[in-house]
Protein backbone atom coordinates (compact mmCIF):
# COMPACT_ATOMS: atom_id res chain seq x y z
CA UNK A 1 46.98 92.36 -24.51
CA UNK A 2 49.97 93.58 -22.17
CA UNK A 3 52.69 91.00 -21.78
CA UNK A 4 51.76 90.09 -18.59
CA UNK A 5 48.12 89.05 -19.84
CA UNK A 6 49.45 87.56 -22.81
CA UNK A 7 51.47 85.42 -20.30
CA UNK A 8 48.73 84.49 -18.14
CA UNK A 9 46.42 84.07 -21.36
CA UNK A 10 48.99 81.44 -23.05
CA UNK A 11 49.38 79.10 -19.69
CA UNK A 12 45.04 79.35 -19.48
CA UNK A 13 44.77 78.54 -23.25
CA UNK A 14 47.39 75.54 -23.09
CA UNK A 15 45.52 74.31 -20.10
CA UNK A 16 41.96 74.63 -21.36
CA UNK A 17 43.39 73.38 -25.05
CA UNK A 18 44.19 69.93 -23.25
CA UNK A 19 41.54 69.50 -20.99
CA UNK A 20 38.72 70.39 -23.93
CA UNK A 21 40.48 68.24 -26.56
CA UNK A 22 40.39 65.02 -23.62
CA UNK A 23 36.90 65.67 -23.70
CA UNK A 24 36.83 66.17 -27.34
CA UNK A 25 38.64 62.59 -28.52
CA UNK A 26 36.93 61.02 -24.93
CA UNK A 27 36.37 57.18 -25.62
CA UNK A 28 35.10 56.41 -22.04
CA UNK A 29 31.48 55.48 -22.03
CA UNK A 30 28.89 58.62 -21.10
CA UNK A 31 27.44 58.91 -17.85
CA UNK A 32 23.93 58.55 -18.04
CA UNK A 33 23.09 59.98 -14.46
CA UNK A 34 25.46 63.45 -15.75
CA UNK A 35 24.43 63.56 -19.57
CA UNK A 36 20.95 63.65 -18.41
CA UNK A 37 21.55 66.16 -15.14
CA UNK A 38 23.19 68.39 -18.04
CA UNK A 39 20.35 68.09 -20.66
CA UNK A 40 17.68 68.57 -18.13
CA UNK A 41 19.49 72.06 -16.87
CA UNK A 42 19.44 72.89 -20.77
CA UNK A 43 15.99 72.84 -21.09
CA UNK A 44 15.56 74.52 -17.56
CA UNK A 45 17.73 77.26 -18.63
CA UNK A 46 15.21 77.56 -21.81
CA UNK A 47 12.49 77.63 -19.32
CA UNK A 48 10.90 74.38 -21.00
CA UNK A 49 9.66 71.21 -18.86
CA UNK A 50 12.58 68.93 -18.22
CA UNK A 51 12.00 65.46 -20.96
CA UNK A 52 9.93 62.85 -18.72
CA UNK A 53 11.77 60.25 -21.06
CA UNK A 54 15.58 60.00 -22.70
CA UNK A 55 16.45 57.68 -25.51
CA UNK A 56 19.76 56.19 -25.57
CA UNK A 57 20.92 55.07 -28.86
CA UNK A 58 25.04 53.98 -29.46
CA UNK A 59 25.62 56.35 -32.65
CA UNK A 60 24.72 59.42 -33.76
CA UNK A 61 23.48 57.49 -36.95
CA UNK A 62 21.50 55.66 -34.59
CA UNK A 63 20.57 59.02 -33.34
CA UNK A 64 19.53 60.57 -36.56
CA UNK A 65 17.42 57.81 -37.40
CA UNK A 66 15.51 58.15 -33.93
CA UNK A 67 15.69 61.81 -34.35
CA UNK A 68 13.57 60.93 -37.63
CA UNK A 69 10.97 58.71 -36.08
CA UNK A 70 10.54 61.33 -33.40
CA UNK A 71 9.99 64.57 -35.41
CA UNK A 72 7.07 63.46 -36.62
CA UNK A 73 4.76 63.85 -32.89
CA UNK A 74 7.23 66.12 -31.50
CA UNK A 75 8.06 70.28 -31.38
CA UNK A 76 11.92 70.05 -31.69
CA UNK A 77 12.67 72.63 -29.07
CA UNK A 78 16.92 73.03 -30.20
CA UNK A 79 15.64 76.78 -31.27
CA UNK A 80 14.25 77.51 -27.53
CA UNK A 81 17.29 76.36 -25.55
CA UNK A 82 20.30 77.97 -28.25
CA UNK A 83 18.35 80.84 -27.68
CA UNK A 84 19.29 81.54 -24.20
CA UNK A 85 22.48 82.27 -22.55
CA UNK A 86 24.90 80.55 -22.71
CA UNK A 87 24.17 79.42 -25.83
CA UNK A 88 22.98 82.81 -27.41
CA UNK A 89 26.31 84.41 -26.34
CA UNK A 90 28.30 82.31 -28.01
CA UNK A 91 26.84 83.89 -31.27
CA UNK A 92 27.91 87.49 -30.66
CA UNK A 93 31.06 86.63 -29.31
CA UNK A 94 31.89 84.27 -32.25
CA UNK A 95 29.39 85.96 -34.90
CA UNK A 96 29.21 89.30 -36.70
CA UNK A 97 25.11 90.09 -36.52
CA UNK A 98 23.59 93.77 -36.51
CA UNK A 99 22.60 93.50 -32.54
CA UNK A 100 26.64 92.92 -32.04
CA UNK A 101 27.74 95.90 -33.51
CA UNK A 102 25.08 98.12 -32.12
CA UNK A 103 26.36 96.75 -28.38
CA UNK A 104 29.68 98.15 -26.89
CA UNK A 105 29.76 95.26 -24.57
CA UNK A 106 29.24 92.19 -27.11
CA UNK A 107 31.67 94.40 -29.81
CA UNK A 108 34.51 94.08 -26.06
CA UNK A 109 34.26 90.66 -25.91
CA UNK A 110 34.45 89.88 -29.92
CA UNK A 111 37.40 91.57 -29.88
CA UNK A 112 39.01 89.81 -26.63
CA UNK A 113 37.99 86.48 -28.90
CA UNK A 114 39.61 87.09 -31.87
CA UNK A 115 42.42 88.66 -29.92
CA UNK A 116 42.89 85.21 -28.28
CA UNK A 117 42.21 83.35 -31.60
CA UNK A 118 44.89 86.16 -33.32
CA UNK A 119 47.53 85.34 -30.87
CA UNK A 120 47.56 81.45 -30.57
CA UNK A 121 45.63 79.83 -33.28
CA UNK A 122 42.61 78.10 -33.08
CA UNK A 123 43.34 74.13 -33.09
CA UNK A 124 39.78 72.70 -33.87
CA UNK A 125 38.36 69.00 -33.42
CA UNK A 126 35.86 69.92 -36.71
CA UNK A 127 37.82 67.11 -38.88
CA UNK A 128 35.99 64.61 -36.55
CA UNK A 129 32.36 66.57 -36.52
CA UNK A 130 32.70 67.10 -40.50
CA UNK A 131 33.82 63.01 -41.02
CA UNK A 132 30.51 61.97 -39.00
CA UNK A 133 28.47 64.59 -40.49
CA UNK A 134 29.51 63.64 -44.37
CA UNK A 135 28.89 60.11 -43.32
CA UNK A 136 25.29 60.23 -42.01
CA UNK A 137 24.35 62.52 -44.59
CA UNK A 138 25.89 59.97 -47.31
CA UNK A 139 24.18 56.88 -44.80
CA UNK A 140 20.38 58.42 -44.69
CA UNK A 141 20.52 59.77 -48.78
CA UNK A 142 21.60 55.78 -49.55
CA UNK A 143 19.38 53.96 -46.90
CA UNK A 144 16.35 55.66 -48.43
CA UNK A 145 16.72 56.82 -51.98
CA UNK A 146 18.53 53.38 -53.14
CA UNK A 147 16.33 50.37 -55.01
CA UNK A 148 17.21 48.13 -53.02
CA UNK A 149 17.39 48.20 -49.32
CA UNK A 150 19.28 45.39 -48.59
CA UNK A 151 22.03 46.68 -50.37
CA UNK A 152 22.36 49.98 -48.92
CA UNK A 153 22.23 48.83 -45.68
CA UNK A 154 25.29 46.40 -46.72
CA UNK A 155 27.43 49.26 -47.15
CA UNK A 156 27.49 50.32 -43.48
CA UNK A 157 29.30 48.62 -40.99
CA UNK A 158 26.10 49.25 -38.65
CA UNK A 159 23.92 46.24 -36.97
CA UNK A 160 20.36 47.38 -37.95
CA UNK A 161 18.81 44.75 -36.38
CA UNK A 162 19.85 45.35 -33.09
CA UNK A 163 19.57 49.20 -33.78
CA UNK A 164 15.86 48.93 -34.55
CA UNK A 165 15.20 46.58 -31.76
CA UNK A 166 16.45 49.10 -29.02
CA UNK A 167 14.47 51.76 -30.17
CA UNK A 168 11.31 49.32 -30.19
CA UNK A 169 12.31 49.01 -26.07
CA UNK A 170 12.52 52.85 -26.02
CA UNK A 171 9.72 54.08 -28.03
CA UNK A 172 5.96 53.81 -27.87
CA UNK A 173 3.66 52.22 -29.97
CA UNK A 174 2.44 54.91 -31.99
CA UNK A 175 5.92 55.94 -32.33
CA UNK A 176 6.95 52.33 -33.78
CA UNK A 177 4.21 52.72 -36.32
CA UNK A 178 6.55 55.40 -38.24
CA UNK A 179 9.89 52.49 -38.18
CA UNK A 180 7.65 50.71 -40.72
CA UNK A 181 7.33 53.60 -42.78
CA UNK A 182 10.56 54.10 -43.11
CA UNK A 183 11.77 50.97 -44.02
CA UNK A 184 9.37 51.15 -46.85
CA UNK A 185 10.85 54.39 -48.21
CA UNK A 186 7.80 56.74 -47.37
CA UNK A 187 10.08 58.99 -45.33
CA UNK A 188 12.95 60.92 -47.41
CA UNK A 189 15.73 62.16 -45.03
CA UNK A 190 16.35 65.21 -46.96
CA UNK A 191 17.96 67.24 -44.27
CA UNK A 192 21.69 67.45 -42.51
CA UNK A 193 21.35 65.72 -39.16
CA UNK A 194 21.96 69.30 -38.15
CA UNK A 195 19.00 70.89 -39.52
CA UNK A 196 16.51 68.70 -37.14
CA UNK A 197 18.35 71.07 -34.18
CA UNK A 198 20.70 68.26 -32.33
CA UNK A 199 23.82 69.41 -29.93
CA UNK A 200 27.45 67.93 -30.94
CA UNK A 201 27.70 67.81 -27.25
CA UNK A 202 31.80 66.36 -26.94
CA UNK A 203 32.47 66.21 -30.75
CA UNK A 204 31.27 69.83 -31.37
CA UNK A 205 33.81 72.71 -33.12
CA UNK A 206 36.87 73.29 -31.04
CA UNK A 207 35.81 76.97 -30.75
CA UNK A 208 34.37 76.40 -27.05
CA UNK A 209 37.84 75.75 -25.05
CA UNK A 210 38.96 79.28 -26.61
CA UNK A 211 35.18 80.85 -25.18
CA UNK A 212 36.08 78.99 -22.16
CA UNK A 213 39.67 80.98 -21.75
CA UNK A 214 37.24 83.71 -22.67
CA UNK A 215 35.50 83.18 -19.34
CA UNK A 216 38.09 82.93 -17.28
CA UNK A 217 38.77 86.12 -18.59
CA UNK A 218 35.61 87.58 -18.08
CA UNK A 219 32.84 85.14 -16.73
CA UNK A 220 30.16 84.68 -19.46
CA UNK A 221 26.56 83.96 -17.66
CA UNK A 222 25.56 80.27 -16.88
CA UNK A 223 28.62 79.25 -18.28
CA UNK A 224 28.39 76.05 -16.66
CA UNK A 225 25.16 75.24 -18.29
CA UNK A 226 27.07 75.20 -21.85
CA UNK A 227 30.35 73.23 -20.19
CA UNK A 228 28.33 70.43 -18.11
CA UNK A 229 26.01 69.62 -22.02
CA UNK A 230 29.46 69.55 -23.74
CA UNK A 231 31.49 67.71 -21.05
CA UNK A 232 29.02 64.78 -20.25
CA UNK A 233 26.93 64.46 -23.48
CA UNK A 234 27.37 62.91 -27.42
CA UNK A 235 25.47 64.28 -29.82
CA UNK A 236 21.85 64.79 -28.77
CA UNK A 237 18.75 66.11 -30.38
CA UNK A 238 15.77 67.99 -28.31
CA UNK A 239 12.12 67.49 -28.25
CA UNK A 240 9.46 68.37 -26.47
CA UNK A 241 8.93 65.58 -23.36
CA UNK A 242 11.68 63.81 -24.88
CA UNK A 243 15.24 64.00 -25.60
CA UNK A 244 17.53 61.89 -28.03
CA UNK A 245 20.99 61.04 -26.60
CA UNK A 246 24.20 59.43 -28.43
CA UNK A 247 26.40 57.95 -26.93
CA UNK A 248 30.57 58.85 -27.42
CA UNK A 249 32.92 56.64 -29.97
CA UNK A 250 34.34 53.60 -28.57
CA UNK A 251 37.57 54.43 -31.29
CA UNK A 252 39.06 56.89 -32.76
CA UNK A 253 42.44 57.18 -34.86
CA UNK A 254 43.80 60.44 -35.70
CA UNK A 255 47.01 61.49 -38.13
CA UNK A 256 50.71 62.55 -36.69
CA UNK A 257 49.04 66.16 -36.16
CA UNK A 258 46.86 64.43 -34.13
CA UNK A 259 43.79 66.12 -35.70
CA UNK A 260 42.07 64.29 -38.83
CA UNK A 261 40.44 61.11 -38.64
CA UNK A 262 42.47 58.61 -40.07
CA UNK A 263 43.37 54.85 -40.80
CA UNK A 264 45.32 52.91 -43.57
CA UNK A 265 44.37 49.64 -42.48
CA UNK A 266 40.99 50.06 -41.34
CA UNK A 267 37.78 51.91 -39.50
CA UNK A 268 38.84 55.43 -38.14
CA UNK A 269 36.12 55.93 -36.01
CA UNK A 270 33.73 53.14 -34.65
CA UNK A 271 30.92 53.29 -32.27
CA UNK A 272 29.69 50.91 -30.06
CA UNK A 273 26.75 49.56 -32.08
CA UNK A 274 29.52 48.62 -34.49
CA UNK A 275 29.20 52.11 -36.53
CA UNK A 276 32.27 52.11 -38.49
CA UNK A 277 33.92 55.22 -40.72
CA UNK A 278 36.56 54.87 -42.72
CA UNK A 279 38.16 57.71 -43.19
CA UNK A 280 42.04 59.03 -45.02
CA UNK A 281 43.42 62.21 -43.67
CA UNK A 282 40.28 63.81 -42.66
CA UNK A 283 38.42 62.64 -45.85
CA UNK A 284 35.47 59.71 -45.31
CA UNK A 285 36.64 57.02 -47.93
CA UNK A 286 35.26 53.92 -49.54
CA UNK A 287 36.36 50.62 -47.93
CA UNK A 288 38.05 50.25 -51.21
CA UNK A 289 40.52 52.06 -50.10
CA UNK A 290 41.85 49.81 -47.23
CA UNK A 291 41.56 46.59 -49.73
CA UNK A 292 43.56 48.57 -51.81
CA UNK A 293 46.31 49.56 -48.81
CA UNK A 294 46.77 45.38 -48.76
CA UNK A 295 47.38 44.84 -52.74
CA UNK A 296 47.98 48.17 -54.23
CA UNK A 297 48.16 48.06 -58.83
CA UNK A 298 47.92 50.38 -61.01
CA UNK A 299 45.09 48.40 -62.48
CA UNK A 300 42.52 48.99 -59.73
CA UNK A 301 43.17 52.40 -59.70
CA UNK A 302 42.64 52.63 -63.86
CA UNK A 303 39.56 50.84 -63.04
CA UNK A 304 38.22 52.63 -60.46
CA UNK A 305 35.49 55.11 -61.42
CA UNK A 306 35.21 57.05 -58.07
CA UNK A 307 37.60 60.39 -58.33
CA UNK A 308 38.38 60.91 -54.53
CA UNK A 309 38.77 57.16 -54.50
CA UNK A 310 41.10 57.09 -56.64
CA UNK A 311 42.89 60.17 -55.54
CA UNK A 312 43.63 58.07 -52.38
CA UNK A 313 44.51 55.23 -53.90
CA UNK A 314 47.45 57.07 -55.71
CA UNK A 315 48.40 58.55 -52.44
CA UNK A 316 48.34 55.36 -50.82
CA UNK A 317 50.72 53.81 -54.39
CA UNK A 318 52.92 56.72 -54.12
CA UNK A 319 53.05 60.00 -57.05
CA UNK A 320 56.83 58.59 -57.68
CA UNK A 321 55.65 55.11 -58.56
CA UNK A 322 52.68 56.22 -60.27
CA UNK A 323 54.26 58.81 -62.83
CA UNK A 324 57.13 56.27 -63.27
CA UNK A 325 54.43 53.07 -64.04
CA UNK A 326 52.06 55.27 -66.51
CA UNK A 327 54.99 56.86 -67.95
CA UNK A 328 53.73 60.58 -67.45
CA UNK A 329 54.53 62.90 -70.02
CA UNK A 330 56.34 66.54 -69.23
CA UNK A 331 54.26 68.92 -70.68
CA UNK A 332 56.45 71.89 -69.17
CA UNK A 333 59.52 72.60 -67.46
CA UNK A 334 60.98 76.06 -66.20
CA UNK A 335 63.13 77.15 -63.09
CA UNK A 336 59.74 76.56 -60.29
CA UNK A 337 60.05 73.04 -61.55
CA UNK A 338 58.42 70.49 -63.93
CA UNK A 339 54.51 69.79 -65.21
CA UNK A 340 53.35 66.62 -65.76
CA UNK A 341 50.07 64.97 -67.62
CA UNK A 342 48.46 61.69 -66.90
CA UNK A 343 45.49 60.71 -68.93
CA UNK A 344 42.89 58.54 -66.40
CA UNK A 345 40.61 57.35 -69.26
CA UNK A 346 37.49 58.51 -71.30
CA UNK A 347 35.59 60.05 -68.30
CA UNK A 348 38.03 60.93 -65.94
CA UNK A 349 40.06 64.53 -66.25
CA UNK A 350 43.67 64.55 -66.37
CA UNK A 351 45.81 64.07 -63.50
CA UNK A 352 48.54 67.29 -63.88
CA UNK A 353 51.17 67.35 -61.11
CA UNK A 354 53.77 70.03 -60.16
CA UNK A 355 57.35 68.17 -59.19
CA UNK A 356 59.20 70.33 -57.37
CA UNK A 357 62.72 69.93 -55.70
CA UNK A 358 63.02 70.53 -51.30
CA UNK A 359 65.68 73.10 -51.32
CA UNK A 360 67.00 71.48 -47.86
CA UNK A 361 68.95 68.05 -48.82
CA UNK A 362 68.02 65.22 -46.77
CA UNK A 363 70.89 63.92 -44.29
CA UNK A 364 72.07 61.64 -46.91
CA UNK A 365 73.01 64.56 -49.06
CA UNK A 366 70.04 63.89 -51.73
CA UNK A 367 67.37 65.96 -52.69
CA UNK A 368 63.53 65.17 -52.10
CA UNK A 369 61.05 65.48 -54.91
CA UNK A 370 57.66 66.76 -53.88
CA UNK A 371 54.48 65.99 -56.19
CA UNK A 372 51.68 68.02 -55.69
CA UNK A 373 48.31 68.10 -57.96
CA UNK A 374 46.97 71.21 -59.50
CA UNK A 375 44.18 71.72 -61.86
CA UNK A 376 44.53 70.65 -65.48
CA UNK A 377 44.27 73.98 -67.08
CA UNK A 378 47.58 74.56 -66.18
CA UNK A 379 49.86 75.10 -68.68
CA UNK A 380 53.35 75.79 -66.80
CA UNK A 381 55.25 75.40 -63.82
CA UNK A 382 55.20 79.22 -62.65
CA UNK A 383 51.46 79.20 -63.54
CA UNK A 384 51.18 75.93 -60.86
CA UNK A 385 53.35 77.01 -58.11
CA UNK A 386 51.88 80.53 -58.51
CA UNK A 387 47.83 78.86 -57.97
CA UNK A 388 49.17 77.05 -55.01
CA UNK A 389 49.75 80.46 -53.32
CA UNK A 390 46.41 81.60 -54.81
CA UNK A 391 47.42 84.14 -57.26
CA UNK A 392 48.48 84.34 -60.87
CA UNK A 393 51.77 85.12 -62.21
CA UNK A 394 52.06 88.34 -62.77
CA UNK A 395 51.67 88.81 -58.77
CA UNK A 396 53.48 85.47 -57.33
CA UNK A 397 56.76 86.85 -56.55
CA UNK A 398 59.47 84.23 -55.15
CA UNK A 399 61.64 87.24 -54.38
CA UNK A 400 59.20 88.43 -51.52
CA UNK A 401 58.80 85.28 -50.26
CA UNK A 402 59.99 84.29 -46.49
């Protein structure tokens, strides 16, 4: 890219950023009358007959579970419209197949892509997609592999009852037959909510506002088709004569970077059928986790038997406090710092943390200690500081770095 380009590129890429992350963190209800518009041009794009009937559900777990009903009478038809441009350029301009390399055109635009990608980072919304994603994968497994029913479903925030009793106003009788099924187990969701074919529609990857400077760049054919799904649309899943539509969070808290799900106090992400995830720095967590926030002790963390659970409960009870209260042994000390052991009990590894000094004092003249963990195999400091940079001693150098 020549500088004035590059110039024209940044202003395009700061504008498109914003406007596809507003539509990315949106909390304003969908419009029905444009979700559909944009689904129905989908399939007419994929040459396939338009759904004669939508269901609207307020989740994507809500989704999913329709999604699950439906598959059963009908052709999911995701294959047939990702097929077709738009959607089948987005693969050679953002994937590395044999029919890429083999065209000069599709290897152009790659490399205009990555060039844009190469020069200003690629901010991504995927914190969000993966949060929902690890929590209706978690939801289904524990709705319909537990013993008891009753109890699964009293682990999610979700009204069921009200759930089940839209879809009864949506779906047809011989549809309805396979809810009873599934409440009596004989279905097994054994399948990402993904691998039905379903469209993230506003909460898909970030990748799409840098294809969309891409366009603007050079126009990508029935580009619109693949803006109006993502702009107007939650997550929605494709069949034939009927389509599955989600509708957008009602809440969502983010970190300082303004990019992870998260909450210490409560749900991170709610929908409007009362969907709650909990979720810590981009990680879905155990309501545990907020009880803990209001009366944090070291003895719930010794008792708890979860590992990430409890990994966030230190967090959340501070490395300082917590090598101080279980009296962590030094195992190591050398110039990169000093390596400490914590045994967690019988069936719990070792906690090992690095401490390191910030080499910048703070305003008040004092110097910050940083804790960080690394695996337990480690034996010194060197050998710790040199994993966090991914490479072993002999080739961590602090003299080459910047």
């Amino acid at each position: 890219m020549n500088s004035e380009n590059e110039n024209i590129t940044l202003q395009a890429i700061q504008k498109h950023a914003r406007d596809w992350r507003a539509v990315a963190f949106s909390t304003e209800p969908l419009s029905k009358e444009l979700a559909k518009t944009a689904v129905i041009n989908a399939y007419l794009n994929a040459d396939l007959e338009p759904p004669s009937r939508f269901v609207w559900v307020d989740s994507p777990l809500a989704g999913a579970l329709a999604a699950e009903i439906l598959i059963m009478r009908y052709k999911n038809v995701a294959y047939e419209i990702y097929k077709k441009p738009p959607f089948r350029g987005m693969t050679y301009v953002t994937g590395d197949s044999k029919k890429q390399r083999e065209s000069q055109e599709k290897q152009e635009l790659q490399k205009l892509f990555l060039s844009i990608i190469e020069h200003y980072g690629r901010p991504t919304i995927e914190q969000v997609t993966n949060v929902i994603n690890t929590q209706i994968d978690r939801g289904l497994n524990r709705l319909t592999r537990s013993d008891d029913i009753s109890t699964a479903r009293a682990r999610f925030c979700f009204d069921w009852i009200g759930t089940l009793a839209k879809l009864s106003d949506q779906l047809t009788r011989e549809e309805l037959q396979f809810i009873t099924r599934w409440q009596y187990h004989r279905i097994r969701f054994g399948y990402s909510p993904r691998s039905w074919g379903m469209g993230y529609g506003g909460l898909e990857d970030g990748w799409y506002a840098w294809v969309d400077v891409l366009n603007s760049v050079k126009p990508l054919d029935k580009w619109n088709v693949f803006t109006d799904v993502f702009r107007h649309c939650g997550w929605w899943w494709p069949f034939e004569d009927v389509c599955v539509l989600s509708e957008r969070p009602r809440l969502i808290l983010r970190d300082e970077f303004g990019i992870r799900p998260h909450c210490e106090t409560g749900p991170a992400i709610v929908f409007r059928d009362n969907w709650k995830i909990f979720a810590r720095r981009g990680s879905v967590v155990s309501r545990r986790v907020m009880y803990f926030k209001r009366d944090p002790t070291l003895r719930r963390i010794e008792l708890e038997g979860n590992v990430e659970t409890r990994r966030h409960m230190i967090e959340i009870y501070g490395y300082e406090a917590y090598v101080r209260d279980t009296k962590a042994k030094i195992i190591a000390q050398d110039d990169f710092g000093s390596l400490l052991r914590i045994e967690q009990g019988f069936r719990v590894e070792p906690l090992v943390l690095l401490r390191v000094k910030n080499s910048t004092p703070e305003p008040d003249g004092t110097i910050k200690r940083y804790y960080l963990r690394v695996p337990p195999d480690m034996t010194t400091p060197h050998q710790a500081v040199a994993w966090t940079f991914n490479l072993d001693i002999d080739t961590y150098s602090p003299a080459a770095e910047t």
